[in-house]
C-alpha atoms as a PDB file:
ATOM      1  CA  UNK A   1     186.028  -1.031 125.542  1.00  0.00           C
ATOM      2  CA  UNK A   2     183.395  -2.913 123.231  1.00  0.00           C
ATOM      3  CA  UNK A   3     182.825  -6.180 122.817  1.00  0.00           C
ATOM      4  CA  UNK A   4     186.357  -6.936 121.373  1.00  0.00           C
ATOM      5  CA  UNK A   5     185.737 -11.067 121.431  1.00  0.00           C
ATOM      6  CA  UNK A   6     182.383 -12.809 121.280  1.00  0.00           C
ATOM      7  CA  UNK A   7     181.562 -13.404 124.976  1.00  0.00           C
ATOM      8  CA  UNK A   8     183.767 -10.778 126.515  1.00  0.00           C
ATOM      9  CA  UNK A   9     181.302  -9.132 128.865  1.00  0.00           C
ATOM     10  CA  UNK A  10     183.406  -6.024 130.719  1.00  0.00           C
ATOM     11  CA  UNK A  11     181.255  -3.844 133.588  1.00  0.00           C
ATOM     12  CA  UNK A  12     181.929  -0.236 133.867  1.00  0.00           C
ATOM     13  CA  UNK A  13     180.613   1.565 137.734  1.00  0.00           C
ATOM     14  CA  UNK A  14     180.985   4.990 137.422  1.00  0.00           C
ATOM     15  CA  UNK A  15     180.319   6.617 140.731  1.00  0.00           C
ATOM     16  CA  UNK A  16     180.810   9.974 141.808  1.00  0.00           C
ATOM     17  CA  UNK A  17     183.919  10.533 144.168  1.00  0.00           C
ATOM     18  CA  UNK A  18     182.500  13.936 145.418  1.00  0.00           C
ATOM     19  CA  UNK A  19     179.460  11.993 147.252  1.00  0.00           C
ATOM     20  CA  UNK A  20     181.966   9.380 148.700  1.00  0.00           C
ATOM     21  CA  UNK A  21     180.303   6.506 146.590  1.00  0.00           C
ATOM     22  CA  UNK A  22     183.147   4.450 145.657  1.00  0.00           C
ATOM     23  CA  UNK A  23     182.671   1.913 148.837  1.00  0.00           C
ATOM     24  CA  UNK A  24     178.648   1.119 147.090  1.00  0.00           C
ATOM     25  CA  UNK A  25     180.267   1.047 143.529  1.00  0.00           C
ATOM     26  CA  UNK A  26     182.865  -1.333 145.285  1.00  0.00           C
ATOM     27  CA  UNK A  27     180.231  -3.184 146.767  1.00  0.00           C
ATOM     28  CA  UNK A  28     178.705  -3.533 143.790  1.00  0.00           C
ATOM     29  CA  UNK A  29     181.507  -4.988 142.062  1.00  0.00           C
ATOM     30  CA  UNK A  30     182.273  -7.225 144.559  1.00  0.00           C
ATOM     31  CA  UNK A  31     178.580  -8.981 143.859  1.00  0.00           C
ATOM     32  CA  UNK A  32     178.861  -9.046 140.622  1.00  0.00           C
ATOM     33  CA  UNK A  33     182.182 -10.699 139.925  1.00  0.00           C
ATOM     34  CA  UNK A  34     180.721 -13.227 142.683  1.00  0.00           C
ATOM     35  CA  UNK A  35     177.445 -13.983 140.686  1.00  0.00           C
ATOM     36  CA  UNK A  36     179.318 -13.774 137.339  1.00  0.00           C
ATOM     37  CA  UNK A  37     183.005 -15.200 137.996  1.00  0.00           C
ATOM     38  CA  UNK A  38     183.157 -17.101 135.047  1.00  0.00           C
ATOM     39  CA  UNK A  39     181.240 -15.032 133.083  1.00  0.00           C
ATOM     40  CA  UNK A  40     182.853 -11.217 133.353  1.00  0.00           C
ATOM     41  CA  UNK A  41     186.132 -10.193 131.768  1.00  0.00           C
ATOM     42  CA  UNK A  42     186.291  -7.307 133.665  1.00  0.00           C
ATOM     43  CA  UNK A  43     184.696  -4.949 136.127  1.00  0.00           C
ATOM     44  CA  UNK A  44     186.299  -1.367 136.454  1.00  0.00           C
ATOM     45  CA  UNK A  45     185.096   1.289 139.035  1.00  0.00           C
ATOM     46  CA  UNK A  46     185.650   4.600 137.243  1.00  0.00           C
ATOM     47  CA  UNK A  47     185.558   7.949 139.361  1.00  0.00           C
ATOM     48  CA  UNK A  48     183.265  10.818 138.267  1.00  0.00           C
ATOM     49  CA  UNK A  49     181.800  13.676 139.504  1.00  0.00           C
ATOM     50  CA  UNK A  50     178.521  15.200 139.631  1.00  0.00           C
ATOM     51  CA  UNK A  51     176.218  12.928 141.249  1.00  0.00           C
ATOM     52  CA  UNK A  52     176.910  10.252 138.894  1.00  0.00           C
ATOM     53  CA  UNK A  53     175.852   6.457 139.660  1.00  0.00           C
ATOM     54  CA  UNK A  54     176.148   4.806 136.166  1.00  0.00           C
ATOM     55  CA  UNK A  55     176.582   0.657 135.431  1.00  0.00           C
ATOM     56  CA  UNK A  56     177.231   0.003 132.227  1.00  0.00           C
ATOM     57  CA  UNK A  57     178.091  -3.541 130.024  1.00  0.00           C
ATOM     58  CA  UNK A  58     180.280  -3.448 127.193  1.00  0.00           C
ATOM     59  CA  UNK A  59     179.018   0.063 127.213  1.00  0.00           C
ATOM     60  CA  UNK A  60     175.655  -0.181 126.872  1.00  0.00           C
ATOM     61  CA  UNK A  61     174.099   1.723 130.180  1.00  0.00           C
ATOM     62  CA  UNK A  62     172.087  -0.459 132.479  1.00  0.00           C
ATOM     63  CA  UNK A  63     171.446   1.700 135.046  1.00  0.00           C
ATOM     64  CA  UNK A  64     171.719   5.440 135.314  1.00  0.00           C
ATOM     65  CA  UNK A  65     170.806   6.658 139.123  1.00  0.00           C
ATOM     66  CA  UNK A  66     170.102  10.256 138.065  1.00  0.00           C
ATOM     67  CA  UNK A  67     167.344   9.001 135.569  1.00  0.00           C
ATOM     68  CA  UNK A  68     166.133   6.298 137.823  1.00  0.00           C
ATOM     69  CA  UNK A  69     165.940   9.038 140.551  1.00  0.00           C
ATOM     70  CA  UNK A  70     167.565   6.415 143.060  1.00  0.00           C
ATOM     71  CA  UNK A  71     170.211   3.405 143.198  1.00  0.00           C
ATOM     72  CA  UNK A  72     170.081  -0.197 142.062  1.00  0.00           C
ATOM     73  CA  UNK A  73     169.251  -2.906 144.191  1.00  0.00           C
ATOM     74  CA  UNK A  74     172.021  -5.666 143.794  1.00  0.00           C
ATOM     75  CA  UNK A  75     169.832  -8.219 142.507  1.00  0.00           C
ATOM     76  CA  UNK A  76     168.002  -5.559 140.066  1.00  0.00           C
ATOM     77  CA  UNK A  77     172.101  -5.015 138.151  1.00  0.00           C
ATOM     78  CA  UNK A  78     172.405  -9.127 138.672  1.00  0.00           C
ATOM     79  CA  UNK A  79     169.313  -9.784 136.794  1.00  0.00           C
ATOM     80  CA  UNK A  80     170.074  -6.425 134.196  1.00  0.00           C
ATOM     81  CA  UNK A  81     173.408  -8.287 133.404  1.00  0.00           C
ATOM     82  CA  UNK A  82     172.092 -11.911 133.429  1.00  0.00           C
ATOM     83  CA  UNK A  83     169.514 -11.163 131.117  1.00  0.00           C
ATOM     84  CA  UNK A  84     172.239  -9.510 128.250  1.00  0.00           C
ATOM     85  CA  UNK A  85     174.659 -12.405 129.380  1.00  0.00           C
ATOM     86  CA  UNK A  86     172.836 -15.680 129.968  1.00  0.00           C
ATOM     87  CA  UNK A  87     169.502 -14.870 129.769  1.00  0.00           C
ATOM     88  CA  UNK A  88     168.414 -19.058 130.671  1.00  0.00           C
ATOM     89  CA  UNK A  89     170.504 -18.721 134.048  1.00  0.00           C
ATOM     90  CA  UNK A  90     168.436 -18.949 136.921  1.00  0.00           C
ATOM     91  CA  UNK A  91     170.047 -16.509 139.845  1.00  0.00           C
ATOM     92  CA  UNK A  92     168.882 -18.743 142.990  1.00  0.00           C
ATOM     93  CA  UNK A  93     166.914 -16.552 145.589  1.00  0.00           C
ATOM     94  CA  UNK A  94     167.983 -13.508 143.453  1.00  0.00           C
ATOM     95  CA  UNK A  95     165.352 -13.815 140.901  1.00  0.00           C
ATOM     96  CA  UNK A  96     162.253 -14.162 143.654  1.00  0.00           C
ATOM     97  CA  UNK A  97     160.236 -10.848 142.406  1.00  0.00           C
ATOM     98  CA  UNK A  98     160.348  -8.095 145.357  1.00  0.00           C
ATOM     99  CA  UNK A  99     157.192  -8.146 147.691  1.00  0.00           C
ATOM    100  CA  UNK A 100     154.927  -5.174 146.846  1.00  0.00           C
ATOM    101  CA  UNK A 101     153.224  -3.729 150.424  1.00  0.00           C
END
């Protein structure tokens, strides 16, 4: 996809259809085109295989669960994208660091 048009931000979820993912990537999607309505031209879900869990913008990968070893927290992709997109935008609650034990 590219960037085609300066500020065309377009998400790519690749999840793996053999581990029955596509309800998290779908999840995922869903709370990103909420945070980012006015902000995302697109966000596609594409099927793979493999054990793949892959986010990518315009793509650039994000996240990669295989090299991370686990999945992203929601507000972990929000503030991934946030800081490529609008890196001044304050995400609310969302950018509270995580409590360490």
């Amino acid at each position: 996809m590219g960037n085609l048009v300066a500020n065309t931000y377009c998400v790519e979820i690749e999840y793996c259809t053999q581990c029955r993912w596509l309800l998290r990537a779908a999840w995922m999607a869903q709370e990103l085109l909420t945070t980012f309505d006015a902000d995302l031209t697109a966000v596609s879900l594409m099927p793979g295989t493999g054990g793949v869990f892959e986010v990518r913008l315009n793509e650039v990968v994000l996240f990669n669960r295989k090299a991370m070893e686990r999945f992203p927290e929601s507000k972990e992709l929000k503030q991934l994208i946030r800081d490529h997109i609008a890196p001044d935008r304050s995400l609310g609650h969302s950018d509270k660091p995580v409590a360490t034990p």
